[in-house]
C-alpha atoms as a PDB file:
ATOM      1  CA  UNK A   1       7.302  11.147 -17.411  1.00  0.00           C
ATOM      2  CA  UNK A   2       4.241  11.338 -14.616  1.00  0.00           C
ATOM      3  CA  UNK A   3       3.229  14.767 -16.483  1.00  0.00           C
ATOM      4  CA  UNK A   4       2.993  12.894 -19.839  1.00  0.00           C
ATOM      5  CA  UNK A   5       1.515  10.329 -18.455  1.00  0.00           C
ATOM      6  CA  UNK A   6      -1.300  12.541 -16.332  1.00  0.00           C
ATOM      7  CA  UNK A   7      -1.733  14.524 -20.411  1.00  0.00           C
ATOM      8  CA  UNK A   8      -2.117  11.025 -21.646  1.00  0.00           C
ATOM      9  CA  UNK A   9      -4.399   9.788 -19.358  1.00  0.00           C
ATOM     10  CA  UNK A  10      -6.675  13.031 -19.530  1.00  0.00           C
ATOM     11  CA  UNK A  11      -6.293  12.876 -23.409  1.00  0.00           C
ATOM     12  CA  UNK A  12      -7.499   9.441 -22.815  1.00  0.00           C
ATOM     13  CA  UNK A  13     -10.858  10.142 -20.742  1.00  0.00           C
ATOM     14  CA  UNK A  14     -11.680  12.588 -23.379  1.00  0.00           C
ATOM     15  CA  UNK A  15     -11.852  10.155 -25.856  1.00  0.00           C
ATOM     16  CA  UNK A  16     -14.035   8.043 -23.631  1.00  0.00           C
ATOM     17  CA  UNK A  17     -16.248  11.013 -23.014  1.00  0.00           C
ATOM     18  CA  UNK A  18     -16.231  11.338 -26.743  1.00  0.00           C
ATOM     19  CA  UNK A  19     -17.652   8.066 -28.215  1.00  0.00           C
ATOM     20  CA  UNK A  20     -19.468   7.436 -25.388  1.00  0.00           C
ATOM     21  CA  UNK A  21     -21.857  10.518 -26.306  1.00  0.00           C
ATOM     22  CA  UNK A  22     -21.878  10.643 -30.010  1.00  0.00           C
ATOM     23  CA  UNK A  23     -22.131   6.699 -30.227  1.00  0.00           C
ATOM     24  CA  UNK A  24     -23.494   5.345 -27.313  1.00  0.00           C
ATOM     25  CA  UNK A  25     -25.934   8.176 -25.973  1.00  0.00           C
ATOM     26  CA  UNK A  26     -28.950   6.253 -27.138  1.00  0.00           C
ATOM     27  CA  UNK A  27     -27.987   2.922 -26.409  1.00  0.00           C
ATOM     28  CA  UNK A  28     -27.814   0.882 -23.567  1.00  0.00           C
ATOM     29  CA  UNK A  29     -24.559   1.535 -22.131  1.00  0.00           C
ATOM     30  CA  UNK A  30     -24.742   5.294 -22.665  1.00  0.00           C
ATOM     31  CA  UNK A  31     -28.530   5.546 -21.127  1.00  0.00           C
ATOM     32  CA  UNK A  32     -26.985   3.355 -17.700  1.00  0.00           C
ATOM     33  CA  UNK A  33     -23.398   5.554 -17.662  1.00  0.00           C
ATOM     34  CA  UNK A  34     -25.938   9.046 -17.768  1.00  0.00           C
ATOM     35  CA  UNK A  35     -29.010   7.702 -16.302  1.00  0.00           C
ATOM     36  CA  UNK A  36     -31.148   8.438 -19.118  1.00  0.00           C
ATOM     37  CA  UNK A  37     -34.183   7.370 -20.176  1.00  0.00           C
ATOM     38  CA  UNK A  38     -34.974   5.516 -23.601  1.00  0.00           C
ATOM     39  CA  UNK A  39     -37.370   9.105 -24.947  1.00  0.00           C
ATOM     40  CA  UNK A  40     -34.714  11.688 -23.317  1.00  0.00           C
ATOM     41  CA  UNK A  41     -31.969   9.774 -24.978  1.00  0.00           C
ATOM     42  CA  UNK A  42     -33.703  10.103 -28.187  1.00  0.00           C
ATOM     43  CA  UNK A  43     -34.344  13.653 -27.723  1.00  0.00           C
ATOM     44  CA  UNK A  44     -31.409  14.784 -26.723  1.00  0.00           C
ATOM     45  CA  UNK A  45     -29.038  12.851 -28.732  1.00  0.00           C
ATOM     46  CA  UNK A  46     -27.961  15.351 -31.027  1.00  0.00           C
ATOM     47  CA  UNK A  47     -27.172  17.609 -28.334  1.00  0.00           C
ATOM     48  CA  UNK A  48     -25.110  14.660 -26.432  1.00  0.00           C
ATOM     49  CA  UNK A  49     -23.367  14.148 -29.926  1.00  0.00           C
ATOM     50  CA  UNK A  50     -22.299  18.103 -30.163  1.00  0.00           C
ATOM     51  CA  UNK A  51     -20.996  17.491 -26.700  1.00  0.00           C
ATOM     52  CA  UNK A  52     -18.994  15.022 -27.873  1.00  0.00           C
ATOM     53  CA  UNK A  53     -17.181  16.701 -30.728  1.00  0.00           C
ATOM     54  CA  UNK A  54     -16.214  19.095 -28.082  1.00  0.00           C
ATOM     55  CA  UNK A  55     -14.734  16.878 -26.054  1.00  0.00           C
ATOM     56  CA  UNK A  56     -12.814  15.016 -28.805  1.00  0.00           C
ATOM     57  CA  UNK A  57     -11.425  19.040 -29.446  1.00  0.00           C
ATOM     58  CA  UNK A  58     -10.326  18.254 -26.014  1.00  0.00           C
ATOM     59  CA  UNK A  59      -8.591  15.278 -26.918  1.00  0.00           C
ATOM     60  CA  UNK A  60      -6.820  16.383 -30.186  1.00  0.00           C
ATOM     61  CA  UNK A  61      -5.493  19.461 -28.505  1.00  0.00           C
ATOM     62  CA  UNK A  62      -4.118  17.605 -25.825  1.00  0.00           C
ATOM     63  CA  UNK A  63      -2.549  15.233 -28.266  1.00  0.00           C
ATOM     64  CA  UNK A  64      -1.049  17.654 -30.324  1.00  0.00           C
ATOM     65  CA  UNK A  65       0.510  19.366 -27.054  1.00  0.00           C
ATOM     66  CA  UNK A  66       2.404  15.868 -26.378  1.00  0.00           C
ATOM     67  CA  UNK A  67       3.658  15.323 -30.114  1.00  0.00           C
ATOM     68  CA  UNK A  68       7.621  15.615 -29.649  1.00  0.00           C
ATOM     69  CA  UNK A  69       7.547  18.971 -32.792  1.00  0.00           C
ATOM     70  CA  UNK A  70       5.206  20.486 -31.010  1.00  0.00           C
ATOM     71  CA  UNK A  71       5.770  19.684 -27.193  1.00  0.00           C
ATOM     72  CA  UNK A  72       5.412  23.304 -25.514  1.00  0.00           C
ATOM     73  CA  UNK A  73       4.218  24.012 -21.829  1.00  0.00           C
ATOM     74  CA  UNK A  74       1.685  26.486 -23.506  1.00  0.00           C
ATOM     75  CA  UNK A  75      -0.281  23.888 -25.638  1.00  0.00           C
ATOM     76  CA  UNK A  76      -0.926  21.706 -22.383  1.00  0.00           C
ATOM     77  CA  UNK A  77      -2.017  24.624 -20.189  1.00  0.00           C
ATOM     78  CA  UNK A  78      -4.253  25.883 -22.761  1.00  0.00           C
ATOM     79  CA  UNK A  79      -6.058  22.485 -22.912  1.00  0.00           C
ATOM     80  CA  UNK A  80      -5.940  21.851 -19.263  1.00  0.00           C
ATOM     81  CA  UNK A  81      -7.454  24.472 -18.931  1.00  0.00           C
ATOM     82  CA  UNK A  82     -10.141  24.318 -21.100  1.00  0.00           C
ATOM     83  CA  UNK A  83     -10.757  20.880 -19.526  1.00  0.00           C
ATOM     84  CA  UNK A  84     -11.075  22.306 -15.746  1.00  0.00           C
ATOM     85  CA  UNK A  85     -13.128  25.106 -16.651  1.00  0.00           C
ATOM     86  CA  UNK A  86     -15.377  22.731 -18.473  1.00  0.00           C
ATOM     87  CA  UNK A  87     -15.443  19.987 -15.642  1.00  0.00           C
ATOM     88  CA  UNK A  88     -16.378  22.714 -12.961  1.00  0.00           C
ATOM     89  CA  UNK A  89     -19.060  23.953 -15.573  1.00  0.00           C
ATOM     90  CA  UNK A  90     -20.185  20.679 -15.629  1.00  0.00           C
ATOM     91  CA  UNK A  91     -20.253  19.860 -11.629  1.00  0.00           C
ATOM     92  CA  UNK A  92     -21.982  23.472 -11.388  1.00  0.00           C
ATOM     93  CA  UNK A  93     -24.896  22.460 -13.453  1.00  0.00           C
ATOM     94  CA  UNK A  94     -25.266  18.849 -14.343  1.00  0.00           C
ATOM     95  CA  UNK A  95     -23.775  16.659 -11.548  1.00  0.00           C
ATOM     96  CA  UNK A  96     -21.119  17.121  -9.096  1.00  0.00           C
ATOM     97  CA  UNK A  97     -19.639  13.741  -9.654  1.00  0.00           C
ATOM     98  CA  UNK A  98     -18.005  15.818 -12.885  1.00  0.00           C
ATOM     99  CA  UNK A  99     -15.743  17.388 -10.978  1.00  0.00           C
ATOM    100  CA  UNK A 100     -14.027  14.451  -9.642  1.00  0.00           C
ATOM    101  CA  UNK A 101     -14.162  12.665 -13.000  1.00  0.00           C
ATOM    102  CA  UNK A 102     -12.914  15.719 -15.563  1.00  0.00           C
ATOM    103  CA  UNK A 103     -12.046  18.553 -13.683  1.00  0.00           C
ATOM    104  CA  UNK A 104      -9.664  16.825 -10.697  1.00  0.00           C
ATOM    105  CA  UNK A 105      -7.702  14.734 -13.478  1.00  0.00           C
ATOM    106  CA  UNK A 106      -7.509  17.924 -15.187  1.00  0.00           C
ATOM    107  CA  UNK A 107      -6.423  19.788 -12.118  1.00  0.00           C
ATOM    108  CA  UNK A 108      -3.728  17.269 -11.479  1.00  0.00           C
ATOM    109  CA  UNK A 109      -1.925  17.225 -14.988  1.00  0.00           C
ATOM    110  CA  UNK A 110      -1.972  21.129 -15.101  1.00  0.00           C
ATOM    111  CA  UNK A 111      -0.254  21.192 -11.479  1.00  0.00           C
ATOM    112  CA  UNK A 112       2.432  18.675 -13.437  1.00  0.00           C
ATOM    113  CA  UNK A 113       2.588  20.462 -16.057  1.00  0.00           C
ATOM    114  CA  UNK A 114       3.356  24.016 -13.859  1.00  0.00           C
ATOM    115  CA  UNK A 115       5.631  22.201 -11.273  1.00  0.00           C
ATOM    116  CA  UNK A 116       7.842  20.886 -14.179  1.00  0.00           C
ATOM    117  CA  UNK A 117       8.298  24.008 -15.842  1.00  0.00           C
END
């Protein structure tokens, strides 16, 4: 149940990460949450959005790893995965604070995920 419930939450933050830059990079919410200005947010919206999609890739594949047809270890590993190596990425060369909101959360579930195997 707590390794369902670490996917889910993960799953979850994705999501988050997801509308918050295709739908609210620009706006006032989004600019406070990434510290952006109102011209940077402009200009780099459609990158932020492309970020995004990626992120809600994140989601869907952690999703599909929980559905009960499809529930394998290997799904969820695969996806953790993806979501540490992309959180470290992140803390490497955005902001560190990345790796304590995507990669740790990450981190955790996988560790679930391997300890309940």
């Amino acid at each position: 149940m707590a390794t369902t419930l670490a996917i889910a939450f993960v799953a979850v933050l994705h999501l988050l990460f997801m509308v918050l830059e295709m739908f609210f990079w620009t706006r006032p919410l989004g600019r406070r949450i990434f510290g952006l200005g109102h011209e940077l947010a402009g200009k780099t919206a459609a990158l932020a959005a492309n970020q995004g999609l990626y992120n809600g890739f994140l989601a869907a594949g952690l999703i599909w790893g929980l559905l009960p047809a499809q529930r394998t270890a290997a799904i969820s590993i695969f996806f953790l995965s993806c979501v540490i190596v992309a959180g470290v990425f992140g803390a490497i060369t955005v902001k560190r604070s990345i790796l304590y909101i995507q990669a740790l959360p990450g981190a955790i579930a996988l560790a679930l995920v391997l300890l309940s195997g």
